[in-house]
Protein backbone atom coordinates (compact mmCIF):
# COMPACT_ATOMS: atom_id res chain seq x y z
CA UNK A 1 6.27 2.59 13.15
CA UNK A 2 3.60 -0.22 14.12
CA UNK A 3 0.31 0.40 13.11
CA UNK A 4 -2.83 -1.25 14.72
CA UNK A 5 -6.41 -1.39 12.80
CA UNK A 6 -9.03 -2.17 14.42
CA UNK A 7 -12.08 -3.71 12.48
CA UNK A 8 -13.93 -1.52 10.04
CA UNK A 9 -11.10 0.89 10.92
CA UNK A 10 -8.79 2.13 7.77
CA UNK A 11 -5.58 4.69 7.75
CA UNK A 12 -3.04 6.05 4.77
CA UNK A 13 0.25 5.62 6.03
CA UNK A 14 2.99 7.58 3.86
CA UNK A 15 6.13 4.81 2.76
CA UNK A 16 8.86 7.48 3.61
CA UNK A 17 10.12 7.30 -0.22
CA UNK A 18 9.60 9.31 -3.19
CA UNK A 19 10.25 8.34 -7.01
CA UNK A 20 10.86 9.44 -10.25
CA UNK A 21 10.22 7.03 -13.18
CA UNK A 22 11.83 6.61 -16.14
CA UNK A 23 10.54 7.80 -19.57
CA UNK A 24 7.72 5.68 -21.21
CA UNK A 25 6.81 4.39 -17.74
CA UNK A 26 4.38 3.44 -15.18
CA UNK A 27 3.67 2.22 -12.11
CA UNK A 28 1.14 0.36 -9.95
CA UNK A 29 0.99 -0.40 -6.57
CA UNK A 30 -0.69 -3.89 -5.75
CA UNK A 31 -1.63 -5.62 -2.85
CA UNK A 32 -0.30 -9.07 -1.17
CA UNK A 33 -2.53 -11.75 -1.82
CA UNK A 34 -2.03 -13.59 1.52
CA UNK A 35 -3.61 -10.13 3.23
CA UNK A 36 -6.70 -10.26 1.50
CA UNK A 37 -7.15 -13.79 3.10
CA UNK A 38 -6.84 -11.69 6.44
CA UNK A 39 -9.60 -9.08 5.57
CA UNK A 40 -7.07 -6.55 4.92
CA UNK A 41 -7.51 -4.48 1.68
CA UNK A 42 -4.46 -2.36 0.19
CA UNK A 43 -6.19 0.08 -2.26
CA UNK A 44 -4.18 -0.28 -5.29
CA UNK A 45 -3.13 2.71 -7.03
CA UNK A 46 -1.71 3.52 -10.50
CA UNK A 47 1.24 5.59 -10.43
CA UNK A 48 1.99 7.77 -13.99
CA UNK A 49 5.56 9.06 -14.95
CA UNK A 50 4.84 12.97 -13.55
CA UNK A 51 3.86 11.54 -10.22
CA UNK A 52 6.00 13.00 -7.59
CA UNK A 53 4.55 13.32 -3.93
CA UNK A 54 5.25 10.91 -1.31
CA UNK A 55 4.28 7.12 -1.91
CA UNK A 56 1.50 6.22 0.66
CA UNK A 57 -0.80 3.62 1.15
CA UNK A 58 -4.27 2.70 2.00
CA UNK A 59 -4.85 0.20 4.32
CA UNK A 60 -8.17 -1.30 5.20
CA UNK A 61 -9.43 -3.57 7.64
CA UNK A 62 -12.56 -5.45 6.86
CA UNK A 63 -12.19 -8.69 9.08
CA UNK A 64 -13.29 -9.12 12.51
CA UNK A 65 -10.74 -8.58 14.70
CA UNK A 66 -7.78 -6.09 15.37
CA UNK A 67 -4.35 -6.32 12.80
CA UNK A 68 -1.27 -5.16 13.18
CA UNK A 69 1.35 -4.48 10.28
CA UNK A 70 4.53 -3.93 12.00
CA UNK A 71 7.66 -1.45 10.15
CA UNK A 72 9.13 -3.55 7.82
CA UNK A 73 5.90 -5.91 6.94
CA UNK A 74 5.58 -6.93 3.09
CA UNK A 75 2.13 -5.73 2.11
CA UNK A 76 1.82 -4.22 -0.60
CA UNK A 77 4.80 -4.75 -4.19
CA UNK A 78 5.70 -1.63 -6.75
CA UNK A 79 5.22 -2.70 -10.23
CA UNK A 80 6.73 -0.76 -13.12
CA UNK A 81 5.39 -1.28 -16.60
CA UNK A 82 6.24 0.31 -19.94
């Protein structure tokens, strides 16, 4: 669904997904560059291989004026490292 911040305002909205990593593995969860021009933060998160509860993230909004990040917006890319 469409979520609307309003400034200072911040929610975690769960991703829907859960996943299971393979051995040796990480993950990390990093933010969108062009957002951060916005004054919208994504709070970055490491993910390690026994994590299993539902992906969610943080979403922050530090700029002066309402945002809206509507279902299916890019903001936020899954890295896996070894």
């Amino acid at each position: 669904k469409d979520i609307t911040l309003e400034p200072g305002a911040h929610s975690l909205v769960p991703m829907g997904l859960k996943m299971c990593l393979p051995p040796r593995t990480c993950a990390q969860i990093t933010p969108r560059s062009s957002l951060g021009l916005k004054g919208i933060v994504v709070g970055a998160k490491r993910l390690d291989r026994d994590f299993r509860d539902e992906l969610k993230l943080l979403l922050i909004n530090n700029s002066p004026n309402a945002f809206t990040f509507y279902k299916g917006d890019c903001v936020a890319q899954l890295v896996i490292e070894k």
